[in-house]
Structures are given as C-alpha cells and as structure tokens.
N, C-alpha and C. Protein backbone atom coordinates (compact mmCIF):
# COMPACT_ATOMS: atom_id res chain seq x y z
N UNK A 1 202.27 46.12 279.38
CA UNK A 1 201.81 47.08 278.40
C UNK A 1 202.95 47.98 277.98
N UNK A 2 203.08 48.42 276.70
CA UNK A 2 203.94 49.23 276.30
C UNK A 2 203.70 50.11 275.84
N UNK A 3 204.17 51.68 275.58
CA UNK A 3 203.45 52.56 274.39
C UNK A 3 204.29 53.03 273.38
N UNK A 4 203.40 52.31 272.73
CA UNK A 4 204.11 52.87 271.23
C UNK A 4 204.20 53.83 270.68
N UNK A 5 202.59 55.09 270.48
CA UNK A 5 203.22 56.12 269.91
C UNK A 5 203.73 57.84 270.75
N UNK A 6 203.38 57.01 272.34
CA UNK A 6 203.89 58.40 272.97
C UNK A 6 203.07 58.61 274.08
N UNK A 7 203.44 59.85 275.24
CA UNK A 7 202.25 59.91 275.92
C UNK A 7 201.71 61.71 275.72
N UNK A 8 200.62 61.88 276.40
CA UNK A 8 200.00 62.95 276.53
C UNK A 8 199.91 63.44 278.23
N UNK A 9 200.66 64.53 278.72
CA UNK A 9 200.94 65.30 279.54
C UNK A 9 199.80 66.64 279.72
N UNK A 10 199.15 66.63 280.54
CA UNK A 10 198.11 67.68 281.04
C UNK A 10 197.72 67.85 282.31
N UNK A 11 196.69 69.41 282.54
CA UNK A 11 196.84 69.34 283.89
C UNK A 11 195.16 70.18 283.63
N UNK A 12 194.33 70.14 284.64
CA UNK A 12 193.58 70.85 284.64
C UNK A 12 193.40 71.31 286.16
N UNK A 13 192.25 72.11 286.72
CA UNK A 13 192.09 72.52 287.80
C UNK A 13 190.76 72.01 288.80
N UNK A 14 191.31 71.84 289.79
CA UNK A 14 189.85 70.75 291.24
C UNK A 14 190.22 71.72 292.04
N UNK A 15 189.03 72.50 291.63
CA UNK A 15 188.58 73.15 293.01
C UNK A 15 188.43 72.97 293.77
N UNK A 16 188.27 73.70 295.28
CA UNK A 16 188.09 73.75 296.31
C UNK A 16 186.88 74.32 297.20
N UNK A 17 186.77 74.01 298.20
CA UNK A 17 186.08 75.17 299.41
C UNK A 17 187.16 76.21 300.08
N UNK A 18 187.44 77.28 299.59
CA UNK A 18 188.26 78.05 300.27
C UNK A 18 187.76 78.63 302.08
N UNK A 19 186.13 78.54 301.78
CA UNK A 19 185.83 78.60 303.35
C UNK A 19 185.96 80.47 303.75
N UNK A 20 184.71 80.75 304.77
CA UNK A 20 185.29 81.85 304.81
C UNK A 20 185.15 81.85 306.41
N UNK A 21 185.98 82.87 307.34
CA UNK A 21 186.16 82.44 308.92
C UNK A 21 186.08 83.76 309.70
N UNK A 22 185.58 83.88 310.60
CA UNK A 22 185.67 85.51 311.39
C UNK A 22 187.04 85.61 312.15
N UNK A 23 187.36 87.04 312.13
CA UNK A 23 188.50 87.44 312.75
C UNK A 23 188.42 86.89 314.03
N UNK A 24 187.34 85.94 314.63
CA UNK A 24 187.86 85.44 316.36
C UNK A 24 187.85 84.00 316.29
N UNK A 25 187.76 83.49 315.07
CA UNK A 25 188.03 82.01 314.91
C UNK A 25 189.17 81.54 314.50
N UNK A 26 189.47 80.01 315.69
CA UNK A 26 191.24 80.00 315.43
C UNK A 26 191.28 79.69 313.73
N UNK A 27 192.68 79.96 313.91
CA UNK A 27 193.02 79.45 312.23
C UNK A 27 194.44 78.36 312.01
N UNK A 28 194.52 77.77 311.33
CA UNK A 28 195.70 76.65 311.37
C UNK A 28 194.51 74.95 311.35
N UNK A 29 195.94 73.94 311.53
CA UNK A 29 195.68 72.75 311.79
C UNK A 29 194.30 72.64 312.87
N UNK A 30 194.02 73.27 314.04
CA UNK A 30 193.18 73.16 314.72
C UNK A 30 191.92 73.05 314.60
N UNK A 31 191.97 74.47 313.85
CA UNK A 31 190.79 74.82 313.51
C UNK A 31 189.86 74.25 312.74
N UNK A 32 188.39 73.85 313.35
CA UNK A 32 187.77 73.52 313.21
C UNK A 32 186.52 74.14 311.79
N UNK A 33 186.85 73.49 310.39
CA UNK A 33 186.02 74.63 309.72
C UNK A 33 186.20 73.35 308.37
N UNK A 34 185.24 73.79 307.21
CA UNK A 34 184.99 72.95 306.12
C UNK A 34 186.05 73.61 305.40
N UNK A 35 186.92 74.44 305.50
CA UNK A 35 188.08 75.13 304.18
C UNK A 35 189.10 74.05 304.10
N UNK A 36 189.20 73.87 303.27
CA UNK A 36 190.11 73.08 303.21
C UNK A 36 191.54 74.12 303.00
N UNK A 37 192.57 73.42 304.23
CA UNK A 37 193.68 74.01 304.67
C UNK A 37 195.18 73.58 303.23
N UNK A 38 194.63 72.69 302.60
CA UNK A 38 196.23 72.58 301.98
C UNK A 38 196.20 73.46 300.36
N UNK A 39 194.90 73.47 300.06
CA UNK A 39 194.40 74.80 298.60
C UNK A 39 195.14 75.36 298.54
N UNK A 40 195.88 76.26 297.39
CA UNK A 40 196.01 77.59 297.11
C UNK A 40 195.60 78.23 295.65
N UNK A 41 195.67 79.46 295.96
CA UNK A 41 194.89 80.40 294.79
C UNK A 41 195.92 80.18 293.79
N UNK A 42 194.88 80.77 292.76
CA UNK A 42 195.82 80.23 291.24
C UNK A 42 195.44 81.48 290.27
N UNK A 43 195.55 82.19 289.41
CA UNK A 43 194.73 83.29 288.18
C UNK A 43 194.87 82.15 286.97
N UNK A 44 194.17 82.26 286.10
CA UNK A 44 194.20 82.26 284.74
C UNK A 44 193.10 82.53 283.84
N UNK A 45 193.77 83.38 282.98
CA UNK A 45 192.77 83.99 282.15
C UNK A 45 191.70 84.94 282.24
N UNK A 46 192.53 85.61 284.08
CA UNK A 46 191.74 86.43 284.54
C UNK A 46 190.38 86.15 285.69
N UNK A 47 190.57 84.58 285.96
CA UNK A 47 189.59 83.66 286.59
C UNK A 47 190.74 83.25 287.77
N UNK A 48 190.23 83.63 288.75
CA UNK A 48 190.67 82.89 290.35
C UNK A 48 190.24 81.69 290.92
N UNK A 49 190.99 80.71 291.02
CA UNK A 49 190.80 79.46 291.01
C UNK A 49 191.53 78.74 292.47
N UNK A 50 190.98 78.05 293.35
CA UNK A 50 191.19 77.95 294.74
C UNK A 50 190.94 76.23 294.69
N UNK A 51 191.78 75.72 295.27
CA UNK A 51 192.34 74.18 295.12
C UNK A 51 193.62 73.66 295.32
N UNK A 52 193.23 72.61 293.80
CA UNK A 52 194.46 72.11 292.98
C UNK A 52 194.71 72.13 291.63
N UNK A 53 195.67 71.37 291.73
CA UNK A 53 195.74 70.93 290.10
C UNK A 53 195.76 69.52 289.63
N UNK A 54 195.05 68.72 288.80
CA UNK A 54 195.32 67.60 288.54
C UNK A 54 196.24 67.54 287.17
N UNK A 55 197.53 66.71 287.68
CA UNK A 55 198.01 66.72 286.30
C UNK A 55 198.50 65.10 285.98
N UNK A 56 198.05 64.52 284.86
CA UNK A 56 197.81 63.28 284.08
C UNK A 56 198.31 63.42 283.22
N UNK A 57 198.96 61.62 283.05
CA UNK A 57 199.53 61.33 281.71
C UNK A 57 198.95 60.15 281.42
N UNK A 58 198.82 60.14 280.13
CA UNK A 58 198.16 58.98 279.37
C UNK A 58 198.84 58.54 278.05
N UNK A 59 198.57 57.29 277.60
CA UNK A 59 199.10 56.76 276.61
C UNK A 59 197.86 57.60 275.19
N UNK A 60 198.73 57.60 274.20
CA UNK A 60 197.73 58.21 272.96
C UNK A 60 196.83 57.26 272.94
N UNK A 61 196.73 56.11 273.31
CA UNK A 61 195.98 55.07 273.18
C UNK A 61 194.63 54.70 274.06
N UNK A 62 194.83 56.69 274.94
CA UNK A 62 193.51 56.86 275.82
C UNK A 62 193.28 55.75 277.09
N UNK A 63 194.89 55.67 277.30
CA UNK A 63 194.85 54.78 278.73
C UNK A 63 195.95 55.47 279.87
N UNK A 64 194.83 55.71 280.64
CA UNK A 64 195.64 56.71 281.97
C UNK A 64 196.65 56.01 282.72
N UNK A 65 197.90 56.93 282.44
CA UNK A 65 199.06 55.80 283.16
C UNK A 65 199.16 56.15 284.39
N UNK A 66 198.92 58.08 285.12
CA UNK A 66 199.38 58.43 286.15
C UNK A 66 198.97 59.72 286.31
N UNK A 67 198.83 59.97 287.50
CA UNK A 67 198.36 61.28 288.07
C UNK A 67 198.99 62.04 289.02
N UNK A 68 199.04 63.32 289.43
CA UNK A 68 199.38 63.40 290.37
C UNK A 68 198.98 65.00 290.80
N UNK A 69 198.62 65.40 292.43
CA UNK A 69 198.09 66.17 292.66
C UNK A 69 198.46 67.19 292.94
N UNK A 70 199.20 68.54 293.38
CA UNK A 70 199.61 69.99 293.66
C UNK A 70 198.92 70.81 293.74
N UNK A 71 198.99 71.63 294.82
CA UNK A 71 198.12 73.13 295.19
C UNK A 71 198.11 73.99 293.67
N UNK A 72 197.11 74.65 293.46
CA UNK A 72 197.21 75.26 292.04
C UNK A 72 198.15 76.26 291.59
N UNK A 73 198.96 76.71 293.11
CA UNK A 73 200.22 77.69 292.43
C UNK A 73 201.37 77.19 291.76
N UNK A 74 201.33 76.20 291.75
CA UNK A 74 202.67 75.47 291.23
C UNK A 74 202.23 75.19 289.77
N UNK A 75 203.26 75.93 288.63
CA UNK A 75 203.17 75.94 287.37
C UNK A 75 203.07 74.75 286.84
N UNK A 76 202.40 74.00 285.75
CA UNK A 76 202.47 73.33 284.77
C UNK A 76 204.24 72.85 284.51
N UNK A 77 205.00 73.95 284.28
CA UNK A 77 206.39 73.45 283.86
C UNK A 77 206.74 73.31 285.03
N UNK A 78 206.75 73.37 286.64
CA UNK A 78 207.61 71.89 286.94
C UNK A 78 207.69 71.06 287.11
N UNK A 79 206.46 70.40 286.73
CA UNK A 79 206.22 69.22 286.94
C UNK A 79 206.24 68.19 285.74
N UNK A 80 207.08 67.26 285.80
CA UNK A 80 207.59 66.19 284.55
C UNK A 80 206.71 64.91 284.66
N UNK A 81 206.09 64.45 284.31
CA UNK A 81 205.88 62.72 284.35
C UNK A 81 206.55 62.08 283.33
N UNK A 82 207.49 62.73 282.82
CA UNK A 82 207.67 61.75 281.67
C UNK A 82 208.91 60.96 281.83
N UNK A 83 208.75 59.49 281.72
CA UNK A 83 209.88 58.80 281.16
C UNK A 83 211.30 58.95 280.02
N UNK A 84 212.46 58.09 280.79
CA UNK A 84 213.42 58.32 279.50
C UNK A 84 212.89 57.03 278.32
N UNK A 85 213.33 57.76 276.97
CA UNK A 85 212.47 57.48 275.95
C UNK A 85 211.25 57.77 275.44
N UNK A 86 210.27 58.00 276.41
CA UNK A 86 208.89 58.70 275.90
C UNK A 86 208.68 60.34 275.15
N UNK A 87 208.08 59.94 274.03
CA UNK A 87 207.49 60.97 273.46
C UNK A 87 206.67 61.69 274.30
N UNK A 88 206.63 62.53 274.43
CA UNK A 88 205.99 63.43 275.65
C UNK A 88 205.04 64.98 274.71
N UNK A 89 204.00 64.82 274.76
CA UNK A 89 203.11 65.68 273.76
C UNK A 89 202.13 66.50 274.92
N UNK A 90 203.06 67.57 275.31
CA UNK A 90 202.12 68.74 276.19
C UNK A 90 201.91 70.42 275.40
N UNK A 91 200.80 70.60 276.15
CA UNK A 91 200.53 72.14 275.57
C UNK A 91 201.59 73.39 276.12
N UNK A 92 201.22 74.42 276.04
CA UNK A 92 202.14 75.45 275.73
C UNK A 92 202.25 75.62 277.22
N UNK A 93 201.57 75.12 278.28
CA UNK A 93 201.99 75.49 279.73
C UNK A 93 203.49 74.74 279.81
N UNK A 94 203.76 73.77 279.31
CA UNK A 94 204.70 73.35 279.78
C UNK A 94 205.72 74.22 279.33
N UNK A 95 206.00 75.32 278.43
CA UNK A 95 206.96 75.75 277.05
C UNK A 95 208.64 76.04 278.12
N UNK A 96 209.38 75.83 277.97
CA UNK A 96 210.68 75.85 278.31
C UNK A 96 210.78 74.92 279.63
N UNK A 97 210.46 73.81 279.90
CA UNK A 97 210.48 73.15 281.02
C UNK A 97 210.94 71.89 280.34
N UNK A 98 211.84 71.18 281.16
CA UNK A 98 212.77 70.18 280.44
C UNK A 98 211.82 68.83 280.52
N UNK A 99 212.20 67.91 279.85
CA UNK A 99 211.71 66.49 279.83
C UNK A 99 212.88 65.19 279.49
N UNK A 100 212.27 64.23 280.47
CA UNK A 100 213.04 63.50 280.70
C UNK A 100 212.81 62.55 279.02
N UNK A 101 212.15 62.65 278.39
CA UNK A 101 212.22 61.83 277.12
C UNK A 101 212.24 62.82 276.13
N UNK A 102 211.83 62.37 274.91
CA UNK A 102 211.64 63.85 273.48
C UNK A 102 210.89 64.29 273.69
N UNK A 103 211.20 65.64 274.11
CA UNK A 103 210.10 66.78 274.00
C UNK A 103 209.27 67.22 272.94
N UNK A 104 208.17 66.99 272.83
CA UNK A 104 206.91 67.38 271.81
C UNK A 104 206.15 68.48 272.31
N UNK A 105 206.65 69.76 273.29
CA UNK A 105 205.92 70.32 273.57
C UNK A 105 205.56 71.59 272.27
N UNK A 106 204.52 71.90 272.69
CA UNK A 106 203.66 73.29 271.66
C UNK A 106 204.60 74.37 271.97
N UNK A 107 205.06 75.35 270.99
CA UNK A 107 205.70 76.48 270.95
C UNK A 107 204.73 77.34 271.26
N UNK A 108 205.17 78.41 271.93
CA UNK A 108 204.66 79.62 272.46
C UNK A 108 205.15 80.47 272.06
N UNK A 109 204.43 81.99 271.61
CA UNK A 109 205.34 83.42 271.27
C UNK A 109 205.57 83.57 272.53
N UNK A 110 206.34 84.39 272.33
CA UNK A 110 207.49 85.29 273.43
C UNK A 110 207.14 86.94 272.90
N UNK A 111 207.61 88.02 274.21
CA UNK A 111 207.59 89.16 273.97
C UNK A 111 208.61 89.39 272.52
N UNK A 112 208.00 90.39 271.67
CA UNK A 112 208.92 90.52 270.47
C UNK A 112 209.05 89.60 269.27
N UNK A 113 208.91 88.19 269.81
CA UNK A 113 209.32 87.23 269.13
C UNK A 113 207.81 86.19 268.61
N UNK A 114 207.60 86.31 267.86
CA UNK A 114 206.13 85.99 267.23
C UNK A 114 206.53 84.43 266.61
N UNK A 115 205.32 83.74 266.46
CA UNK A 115 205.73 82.08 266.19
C UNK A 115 206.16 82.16 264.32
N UNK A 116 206.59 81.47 264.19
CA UNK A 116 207.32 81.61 262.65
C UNK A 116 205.94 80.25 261.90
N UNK A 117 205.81 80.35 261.03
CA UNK A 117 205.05 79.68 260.39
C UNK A 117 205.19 78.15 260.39
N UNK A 118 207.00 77.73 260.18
CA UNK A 118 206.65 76.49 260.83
C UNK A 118 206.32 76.19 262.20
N UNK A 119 206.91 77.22 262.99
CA UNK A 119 206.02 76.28 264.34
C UNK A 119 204.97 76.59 264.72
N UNK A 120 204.08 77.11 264.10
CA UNK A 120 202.69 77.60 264.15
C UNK A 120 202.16 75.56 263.41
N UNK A 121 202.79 75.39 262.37
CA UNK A 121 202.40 73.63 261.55
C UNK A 121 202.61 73.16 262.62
N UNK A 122 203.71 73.39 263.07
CA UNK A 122 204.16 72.22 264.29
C UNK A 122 203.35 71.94 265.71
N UNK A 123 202.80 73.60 266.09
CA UNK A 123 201.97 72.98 267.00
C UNK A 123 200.31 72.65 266.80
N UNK A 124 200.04 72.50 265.30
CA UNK A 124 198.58 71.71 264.07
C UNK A 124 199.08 70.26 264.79
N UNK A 125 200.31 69.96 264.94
CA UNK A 125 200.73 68.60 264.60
C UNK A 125 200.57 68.01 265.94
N UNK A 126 200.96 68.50 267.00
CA UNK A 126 201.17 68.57 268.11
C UNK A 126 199.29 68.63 269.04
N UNK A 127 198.92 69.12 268.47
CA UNK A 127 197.45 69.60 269.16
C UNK A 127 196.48 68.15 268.59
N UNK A 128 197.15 68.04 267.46
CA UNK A 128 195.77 66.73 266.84
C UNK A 128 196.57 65.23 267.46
N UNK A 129 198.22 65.65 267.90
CA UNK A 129 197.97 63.97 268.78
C UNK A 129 197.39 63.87 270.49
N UNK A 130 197.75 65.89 270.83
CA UNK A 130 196.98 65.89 271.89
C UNK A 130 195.22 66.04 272.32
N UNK A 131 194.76 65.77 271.34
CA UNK A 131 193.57 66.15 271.71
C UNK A 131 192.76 65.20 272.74
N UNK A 132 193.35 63.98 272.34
CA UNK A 132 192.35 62.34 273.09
C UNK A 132 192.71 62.46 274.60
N UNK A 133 193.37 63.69 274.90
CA UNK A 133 194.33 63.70 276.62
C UNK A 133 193.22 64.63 277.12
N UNK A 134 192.44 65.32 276.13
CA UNK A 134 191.31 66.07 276.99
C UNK A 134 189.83 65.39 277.50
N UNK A 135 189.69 64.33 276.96
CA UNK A 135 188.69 63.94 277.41
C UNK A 135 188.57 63.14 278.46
N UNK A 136 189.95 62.96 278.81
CA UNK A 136 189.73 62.72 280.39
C UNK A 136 189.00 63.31 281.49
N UNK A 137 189.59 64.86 280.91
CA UNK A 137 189.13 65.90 281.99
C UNK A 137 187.49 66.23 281.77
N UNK A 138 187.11 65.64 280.76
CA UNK A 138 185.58 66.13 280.16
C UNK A 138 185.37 65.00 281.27
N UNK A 139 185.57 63.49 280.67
CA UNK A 139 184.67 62.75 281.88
C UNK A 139 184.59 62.89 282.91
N UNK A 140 185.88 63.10 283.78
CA UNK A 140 185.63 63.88 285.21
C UNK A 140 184.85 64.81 285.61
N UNK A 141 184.95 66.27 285.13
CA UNK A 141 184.21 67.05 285.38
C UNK A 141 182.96 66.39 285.17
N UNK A 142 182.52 66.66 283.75
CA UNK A 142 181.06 66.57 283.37
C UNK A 142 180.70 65.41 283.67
N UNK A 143 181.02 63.90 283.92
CA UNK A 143 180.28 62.81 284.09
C UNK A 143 180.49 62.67 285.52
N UNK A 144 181.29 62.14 286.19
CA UNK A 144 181.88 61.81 287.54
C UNK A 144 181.60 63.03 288.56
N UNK A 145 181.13 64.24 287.86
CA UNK A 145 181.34 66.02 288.83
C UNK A 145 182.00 65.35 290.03
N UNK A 146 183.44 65.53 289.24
CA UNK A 146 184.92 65.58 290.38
C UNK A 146 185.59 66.91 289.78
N UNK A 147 185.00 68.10 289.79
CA UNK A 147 185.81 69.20 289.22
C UNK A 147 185.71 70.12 290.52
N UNK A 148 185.20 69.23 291.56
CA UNK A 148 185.14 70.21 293.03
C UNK A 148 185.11 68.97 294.17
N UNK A 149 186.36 69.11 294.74
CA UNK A 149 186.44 68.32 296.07
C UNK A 149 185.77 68.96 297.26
N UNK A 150 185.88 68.20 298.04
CA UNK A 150 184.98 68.57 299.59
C UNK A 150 185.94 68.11 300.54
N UNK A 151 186.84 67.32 300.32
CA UNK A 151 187.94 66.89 301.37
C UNK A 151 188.90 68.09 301.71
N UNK A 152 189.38 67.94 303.03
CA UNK A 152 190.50 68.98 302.98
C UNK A 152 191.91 68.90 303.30
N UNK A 153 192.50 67.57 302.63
CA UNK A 153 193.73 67.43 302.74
C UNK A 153 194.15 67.15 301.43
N UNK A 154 195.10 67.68 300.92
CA UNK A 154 195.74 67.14 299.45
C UNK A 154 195.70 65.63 299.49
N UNK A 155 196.01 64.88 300.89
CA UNK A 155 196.57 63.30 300.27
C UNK A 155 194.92 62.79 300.39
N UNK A 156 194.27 63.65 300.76
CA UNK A 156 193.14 63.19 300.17
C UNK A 156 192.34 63.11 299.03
N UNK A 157 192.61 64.39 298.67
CA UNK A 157 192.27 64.73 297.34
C UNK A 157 192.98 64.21 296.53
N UNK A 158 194.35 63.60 296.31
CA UNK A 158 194.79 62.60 295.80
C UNK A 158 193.94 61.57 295.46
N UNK A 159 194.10 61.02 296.40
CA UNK A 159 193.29 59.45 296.76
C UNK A 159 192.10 59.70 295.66
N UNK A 160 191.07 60.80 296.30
CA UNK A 160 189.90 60.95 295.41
C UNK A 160 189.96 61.17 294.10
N UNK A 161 190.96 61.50 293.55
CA UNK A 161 191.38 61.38 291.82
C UNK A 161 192.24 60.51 291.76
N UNK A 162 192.61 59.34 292.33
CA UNK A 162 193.40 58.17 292.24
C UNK A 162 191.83 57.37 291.59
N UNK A 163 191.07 57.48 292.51
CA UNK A 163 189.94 56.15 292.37
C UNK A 163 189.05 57.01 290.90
N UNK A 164 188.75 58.35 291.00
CA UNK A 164 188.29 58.93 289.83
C UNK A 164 188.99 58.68 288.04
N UNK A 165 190.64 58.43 288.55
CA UNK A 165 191.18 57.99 286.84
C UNK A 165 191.15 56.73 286.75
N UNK A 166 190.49 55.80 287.99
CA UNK A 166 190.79 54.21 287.95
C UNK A 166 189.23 54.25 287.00
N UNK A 167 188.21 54.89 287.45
CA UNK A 167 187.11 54.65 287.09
C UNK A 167 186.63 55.18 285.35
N UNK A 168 187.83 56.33 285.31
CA UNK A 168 188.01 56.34 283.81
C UNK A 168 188.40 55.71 282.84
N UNK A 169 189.52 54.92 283.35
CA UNK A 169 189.86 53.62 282.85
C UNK A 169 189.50 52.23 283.03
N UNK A 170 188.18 52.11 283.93
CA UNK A 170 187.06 50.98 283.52
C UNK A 170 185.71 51.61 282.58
N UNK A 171 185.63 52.97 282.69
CA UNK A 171 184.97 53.53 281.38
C UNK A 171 185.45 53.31 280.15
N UNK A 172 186.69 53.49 279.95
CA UNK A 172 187.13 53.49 278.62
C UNK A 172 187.70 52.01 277.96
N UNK A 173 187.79 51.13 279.05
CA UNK A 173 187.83 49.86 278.73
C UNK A 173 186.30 49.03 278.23
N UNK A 174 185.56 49.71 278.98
CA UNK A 174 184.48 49.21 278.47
C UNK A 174 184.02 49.78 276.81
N UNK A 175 184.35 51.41 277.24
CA UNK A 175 184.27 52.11 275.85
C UNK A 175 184.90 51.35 274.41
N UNK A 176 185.89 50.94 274.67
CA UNK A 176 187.02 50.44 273.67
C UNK A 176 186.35 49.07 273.52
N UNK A 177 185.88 48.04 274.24
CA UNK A 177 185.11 46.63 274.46
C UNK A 177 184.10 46.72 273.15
N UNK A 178 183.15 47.41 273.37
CA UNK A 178 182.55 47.36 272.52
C UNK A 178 182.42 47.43 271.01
C-alpha cells in the first residue's frame, strides 16, 4: 500500500481510573488497588484529564497506519509519526514541533502576534484535509466506548488500542466495501 495524498496526525485522550487510597495503604508497584499506576494528569481547556493519550496516524484515505500510547503529560509536539516524504496534516497542538516529512501543520497565534489572513486560508485548507482523522476517535469513543480503560499498565493499554484501531479498520473496510 502506498499513500498518495498524505497522512493525518492526531491525538486524543483515554482515560483512566486514577483510584483513590488511604494514608495507611502501601503505595507503588505493590500495592494492591484498581488505580492504575502508569496515568498521569493532563489540563485542557480547563478540564483535568487522568490517563493517556492516544496518538494516530492515518492515510487521508481513512486507513489507520499507526498508533501509539503516552501518559497524558507529554505534549502533542513531541511526538512525530511521520515519515521522510510524507505530507503530514496536524492541528495546532503540534505548532513548532519538527517533522520528519512536509510539514502541513495549522498555524497558531502567538502572544502579540495575531494570524495574518493568509494563514488563517491556510489553516481552511489544512482543517478540510484533516477532518476524516477525527472520526476515528468518534468510533472509538462513541461506538467501541474505549474512551476509558480499566487496565493498569500503559503496555496494556497499548495493546487495548492496538486491537481497538485493528477493529476500526475492519469497520471501515467493510464501510468502504459497500
């Protein structure tokens, strides 16, 4: 398989059980409790968010190439999936974070510095090839309700959104079949 017009770079958020424990219960590897130990807290938008992060790339062609999982403190920009040569079409989390192919990311204002009118077009242009990269995260959440793990190891929670984007992509094969 090859892609022709590029991929789509995103990340959304899989919650957790943060768990809550009394001051005489051990804490660490030992300890015996449903929190899952590898989570961490995250803000956005004023919303506290306790987990991970799933972040996916897909072909525009709405076929999931790759995933991969991180505690939710770790920003959007450092993390790359992209190939040399690939068009790479992410939103404004990624904005000053390098890429290994052409960067298509969305411009962001800056303090002082307000978006200029063309790149206000540019990221019209940018948003309508990213849009087909969100409905990944719709089927997960809303169809599959994988927007909250119960495991408590990251390489687990891996695994469990390994088999969750395999199953998006026998959805959408079938989707496309018809």
């Amino acid at each position: 398989m090859k892609i022709k017009e590029g991929v789509i770079q995103n990340a959304t958020f899989i919650t957790a059980e943060p768990g809550h424990q009394r001051v005489n219960e051990p804490r660490g590897p030992e300890a015996k409790t449903r929190r899952n130990k590898e989570g961490e807290w995250a803000k956005k938008g004023g919303k506290s968010h306790y987990g991970y992060k799933l972040h996916s790339k897909m072909d525009i062609d709405y076929d999931n190439k790759g995933n991969r999982n991180h505690p939710c403190s770790v920003h959007d920009s450092q993390i790359d999936l992209s190939k040399p040569g690939e068009v790479t079409y992410r939103d404004s989390g990624y904005f000053g974070a390098s890429c290994k192919g052409f960067n298509a990311t969305m411009n962001r204002a800056t303090r002082s510095h307000p978006l200029s009118i063309r790149k206000k077009l540019q990221n019209k242009r940018i948003t309508r090839k990213r849009a087909p990269g969100e409905r990944l995260y719709a089927v997960i959440k809303n169809i599959f309700k994988s927007g909250h793990v119960k495991v408590t190891k990251t390489l687990r929670t891996h695994t469990k959104n390994i088999f969750t984007c395999f199953c998006y992509n026998l959805l959408q094969l079938n989707t496309l079949k018809q």
